[in-house]
PDB file of N, CA and C in Angstrom:
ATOM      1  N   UNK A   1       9.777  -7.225  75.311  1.00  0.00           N
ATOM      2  CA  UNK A   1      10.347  -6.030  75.903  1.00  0.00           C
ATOM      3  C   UNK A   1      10.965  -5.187  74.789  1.00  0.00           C
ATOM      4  N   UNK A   2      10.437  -3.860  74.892  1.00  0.00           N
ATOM      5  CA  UNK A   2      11.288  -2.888  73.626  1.00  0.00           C
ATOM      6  C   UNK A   2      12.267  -2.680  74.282  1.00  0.00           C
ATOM      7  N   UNK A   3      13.567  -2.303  72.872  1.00  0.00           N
ATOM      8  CA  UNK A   3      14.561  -1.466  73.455  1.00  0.00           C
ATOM      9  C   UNK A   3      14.662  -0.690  73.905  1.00  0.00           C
ATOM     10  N   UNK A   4      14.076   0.385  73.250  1.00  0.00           N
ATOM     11  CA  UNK A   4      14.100   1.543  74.288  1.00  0.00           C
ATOM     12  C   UNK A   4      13.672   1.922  75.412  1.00  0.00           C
ATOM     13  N   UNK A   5      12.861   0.816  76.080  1.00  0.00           N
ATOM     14  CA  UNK A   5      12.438   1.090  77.462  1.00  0.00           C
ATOM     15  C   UNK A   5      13.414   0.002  78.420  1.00  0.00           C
ATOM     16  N   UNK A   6      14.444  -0.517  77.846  1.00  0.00           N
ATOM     17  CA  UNK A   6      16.099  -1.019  78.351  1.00  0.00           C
ATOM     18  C   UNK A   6      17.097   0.143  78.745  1.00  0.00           C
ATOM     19  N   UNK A   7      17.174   0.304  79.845  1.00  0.00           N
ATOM     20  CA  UNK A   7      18.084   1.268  80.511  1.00  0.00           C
ATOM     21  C   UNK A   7      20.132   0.589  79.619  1.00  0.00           C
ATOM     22  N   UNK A   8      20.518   1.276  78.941  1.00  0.00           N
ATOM     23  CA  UNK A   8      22.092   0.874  78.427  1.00  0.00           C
ATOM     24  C   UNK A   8      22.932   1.223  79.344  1.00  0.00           C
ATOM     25  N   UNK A   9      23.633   0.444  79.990  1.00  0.00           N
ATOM     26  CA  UNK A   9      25.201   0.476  80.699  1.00  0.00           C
ATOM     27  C   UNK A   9      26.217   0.487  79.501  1.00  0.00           C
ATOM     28  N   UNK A  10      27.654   1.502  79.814  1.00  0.00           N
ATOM     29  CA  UNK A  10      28.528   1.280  79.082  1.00  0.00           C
ATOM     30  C   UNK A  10      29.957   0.652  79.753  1.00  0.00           C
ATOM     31  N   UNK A  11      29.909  -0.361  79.094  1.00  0.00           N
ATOM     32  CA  UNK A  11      31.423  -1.604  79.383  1.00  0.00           C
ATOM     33  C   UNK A  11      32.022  -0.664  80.453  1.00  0.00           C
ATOM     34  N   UNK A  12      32.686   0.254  79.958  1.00  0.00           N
ATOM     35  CA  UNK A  12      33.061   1.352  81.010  1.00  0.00           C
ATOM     36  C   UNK A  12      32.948   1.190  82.371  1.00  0.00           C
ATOM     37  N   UNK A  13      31.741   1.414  82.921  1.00  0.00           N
ATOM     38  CA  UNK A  13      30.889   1.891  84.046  1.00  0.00           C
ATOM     39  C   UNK A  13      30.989   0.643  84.909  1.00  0.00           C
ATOM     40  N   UNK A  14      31.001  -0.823  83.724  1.00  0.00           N
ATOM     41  CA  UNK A  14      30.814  -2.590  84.446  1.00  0.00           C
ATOM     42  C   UNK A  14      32.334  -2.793  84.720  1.00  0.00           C
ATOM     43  N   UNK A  15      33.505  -2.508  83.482  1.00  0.00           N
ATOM     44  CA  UNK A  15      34.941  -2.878  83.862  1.00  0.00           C
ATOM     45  C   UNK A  15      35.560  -1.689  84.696  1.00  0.00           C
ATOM     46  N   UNK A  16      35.263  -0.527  84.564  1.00  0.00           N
ATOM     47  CA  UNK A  16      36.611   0.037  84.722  1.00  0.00           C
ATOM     48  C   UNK A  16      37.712   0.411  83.610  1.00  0.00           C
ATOM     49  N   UNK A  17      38.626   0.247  84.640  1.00  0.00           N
ATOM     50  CA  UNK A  17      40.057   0.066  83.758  1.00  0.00           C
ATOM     51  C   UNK A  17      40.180  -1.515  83.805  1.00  0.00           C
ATOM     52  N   UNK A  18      39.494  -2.466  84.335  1.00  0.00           N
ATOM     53  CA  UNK A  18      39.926  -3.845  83.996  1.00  0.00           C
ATOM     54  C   UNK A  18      39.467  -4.973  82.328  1.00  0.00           C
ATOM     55  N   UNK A  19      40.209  -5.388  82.280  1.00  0.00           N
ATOM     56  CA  UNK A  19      39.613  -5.950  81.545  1.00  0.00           C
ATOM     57  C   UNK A  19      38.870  -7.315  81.408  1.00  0.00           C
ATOM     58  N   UNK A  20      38.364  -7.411  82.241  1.00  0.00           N
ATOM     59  CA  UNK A  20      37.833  -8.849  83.288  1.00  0.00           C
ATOM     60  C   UNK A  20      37.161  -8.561  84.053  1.00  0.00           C
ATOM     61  N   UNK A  21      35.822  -9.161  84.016  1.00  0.00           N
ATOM     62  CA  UNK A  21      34.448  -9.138  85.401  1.00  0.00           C
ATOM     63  C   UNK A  21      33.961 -10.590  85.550  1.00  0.00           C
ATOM     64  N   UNK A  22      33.897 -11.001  86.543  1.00  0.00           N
ATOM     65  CA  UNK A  22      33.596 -11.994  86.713  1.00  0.00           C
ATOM     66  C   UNK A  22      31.579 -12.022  87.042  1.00  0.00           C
ATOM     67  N   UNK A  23      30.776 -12.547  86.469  1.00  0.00           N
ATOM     68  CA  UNK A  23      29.293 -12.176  86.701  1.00  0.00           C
ATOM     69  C   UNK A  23      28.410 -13.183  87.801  1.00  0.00           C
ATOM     70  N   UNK A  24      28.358 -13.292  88.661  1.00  0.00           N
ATOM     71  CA  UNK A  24      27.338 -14.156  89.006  1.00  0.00           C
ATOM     72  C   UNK A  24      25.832 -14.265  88.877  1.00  0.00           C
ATOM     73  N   UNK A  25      25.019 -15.310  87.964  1.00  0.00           N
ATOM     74  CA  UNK A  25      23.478 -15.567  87.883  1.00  0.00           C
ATOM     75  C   UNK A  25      22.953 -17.096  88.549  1.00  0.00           C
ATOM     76  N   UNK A  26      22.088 -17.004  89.033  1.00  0.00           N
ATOM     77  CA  UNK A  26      21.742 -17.621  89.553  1.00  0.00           C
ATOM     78  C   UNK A  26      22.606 -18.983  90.159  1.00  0.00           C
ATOM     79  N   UNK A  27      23.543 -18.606  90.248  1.00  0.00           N
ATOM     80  CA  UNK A  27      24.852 -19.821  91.050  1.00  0.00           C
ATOM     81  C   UNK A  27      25.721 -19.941  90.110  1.00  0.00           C
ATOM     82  N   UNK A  28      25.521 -19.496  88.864  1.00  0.00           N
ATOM     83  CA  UNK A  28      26.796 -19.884  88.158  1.00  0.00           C
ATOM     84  C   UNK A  28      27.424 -18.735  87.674  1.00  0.00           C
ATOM     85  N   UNK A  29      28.602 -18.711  87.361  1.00  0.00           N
ATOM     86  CA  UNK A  29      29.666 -17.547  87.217  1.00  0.00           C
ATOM     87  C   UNK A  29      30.004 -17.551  85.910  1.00  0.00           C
ATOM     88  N   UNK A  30      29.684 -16.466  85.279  1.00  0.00           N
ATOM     89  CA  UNK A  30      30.387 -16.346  83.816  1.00  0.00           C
ATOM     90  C   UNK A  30      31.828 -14.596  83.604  1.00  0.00           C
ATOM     91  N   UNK A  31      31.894 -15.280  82.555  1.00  0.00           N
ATOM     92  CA  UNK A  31      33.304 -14.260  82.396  1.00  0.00           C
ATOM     93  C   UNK A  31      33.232 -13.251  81.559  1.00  0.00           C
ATOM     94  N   UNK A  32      32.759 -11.660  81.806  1.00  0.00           N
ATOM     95  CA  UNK A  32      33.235 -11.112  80.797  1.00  0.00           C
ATOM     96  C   UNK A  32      34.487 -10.312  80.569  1.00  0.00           C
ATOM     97  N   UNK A  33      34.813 -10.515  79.410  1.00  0.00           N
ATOM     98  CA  UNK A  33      36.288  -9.792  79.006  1.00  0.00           C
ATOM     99  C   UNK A  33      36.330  -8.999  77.587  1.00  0.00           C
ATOM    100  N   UNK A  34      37.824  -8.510  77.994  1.00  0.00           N
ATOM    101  CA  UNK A  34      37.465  -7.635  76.190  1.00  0.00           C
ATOM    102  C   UNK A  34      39.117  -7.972  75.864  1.00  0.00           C
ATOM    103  N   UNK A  35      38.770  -8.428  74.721  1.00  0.00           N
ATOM    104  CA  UNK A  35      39.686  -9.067  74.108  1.00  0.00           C
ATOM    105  C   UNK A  35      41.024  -7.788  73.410  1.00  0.00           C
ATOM    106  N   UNK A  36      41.875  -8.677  72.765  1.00  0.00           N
ATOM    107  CA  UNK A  36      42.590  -7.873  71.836  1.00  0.00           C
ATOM    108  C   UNK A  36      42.694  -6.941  71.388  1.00  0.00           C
ATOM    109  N   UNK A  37      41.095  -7.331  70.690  1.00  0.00           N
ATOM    110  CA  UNK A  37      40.614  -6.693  69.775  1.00  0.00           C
ATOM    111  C   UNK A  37      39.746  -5.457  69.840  1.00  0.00           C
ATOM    112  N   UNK A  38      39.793  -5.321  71.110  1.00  0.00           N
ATOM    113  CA  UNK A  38      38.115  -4.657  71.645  1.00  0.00           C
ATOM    114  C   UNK A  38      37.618  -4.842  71.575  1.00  0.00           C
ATOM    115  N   UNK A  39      37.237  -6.308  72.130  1.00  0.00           N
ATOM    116  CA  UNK A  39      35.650  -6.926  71.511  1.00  0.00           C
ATOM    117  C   UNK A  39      35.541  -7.482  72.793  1.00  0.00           C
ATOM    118  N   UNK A  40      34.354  -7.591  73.291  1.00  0.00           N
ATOM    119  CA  UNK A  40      33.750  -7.860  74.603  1.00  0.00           C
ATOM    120  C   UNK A  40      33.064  -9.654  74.207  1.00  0.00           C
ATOM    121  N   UNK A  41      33.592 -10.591  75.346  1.00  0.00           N
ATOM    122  CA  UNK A  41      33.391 -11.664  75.405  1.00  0.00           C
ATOM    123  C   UNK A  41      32.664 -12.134  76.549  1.00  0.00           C
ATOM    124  N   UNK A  42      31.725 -13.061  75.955  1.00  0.00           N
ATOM    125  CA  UNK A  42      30.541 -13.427  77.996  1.00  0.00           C
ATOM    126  C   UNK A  42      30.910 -15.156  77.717  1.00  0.00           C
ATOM    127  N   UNK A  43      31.030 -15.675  78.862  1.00  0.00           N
ATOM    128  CA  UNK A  43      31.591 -17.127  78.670  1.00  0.00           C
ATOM    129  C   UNK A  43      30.797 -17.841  79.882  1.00  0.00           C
ATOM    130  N   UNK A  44      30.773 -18.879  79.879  1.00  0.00           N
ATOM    131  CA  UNK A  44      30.185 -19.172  81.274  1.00  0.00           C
ATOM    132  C   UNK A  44      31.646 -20.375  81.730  1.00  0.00           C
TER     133      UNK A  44
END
């Protein structure tokens, strides 16, 4: 798959003003967050 035919979301648009989303895939739940630092974290 090329990139450029990947539609980009910005953090923005997924958090909000939060800094925490919780994701569900296929039954399991992962965490994204943005740290300190401004740095965006995916965890399962």
């Amino acid at each position: 798959m090329n990139q450029d035919s990947v539609e980009a979301v910005s953090s923005k648009e997924l958090l909000g003003e939060r800094k925490l989303l919780i994701i569900e895939h296929n039954g399991d739940r992962y965490t994204l967050r943005i740290t300190s630092n401004n740095k965006l974290i995916l965890t399962k």
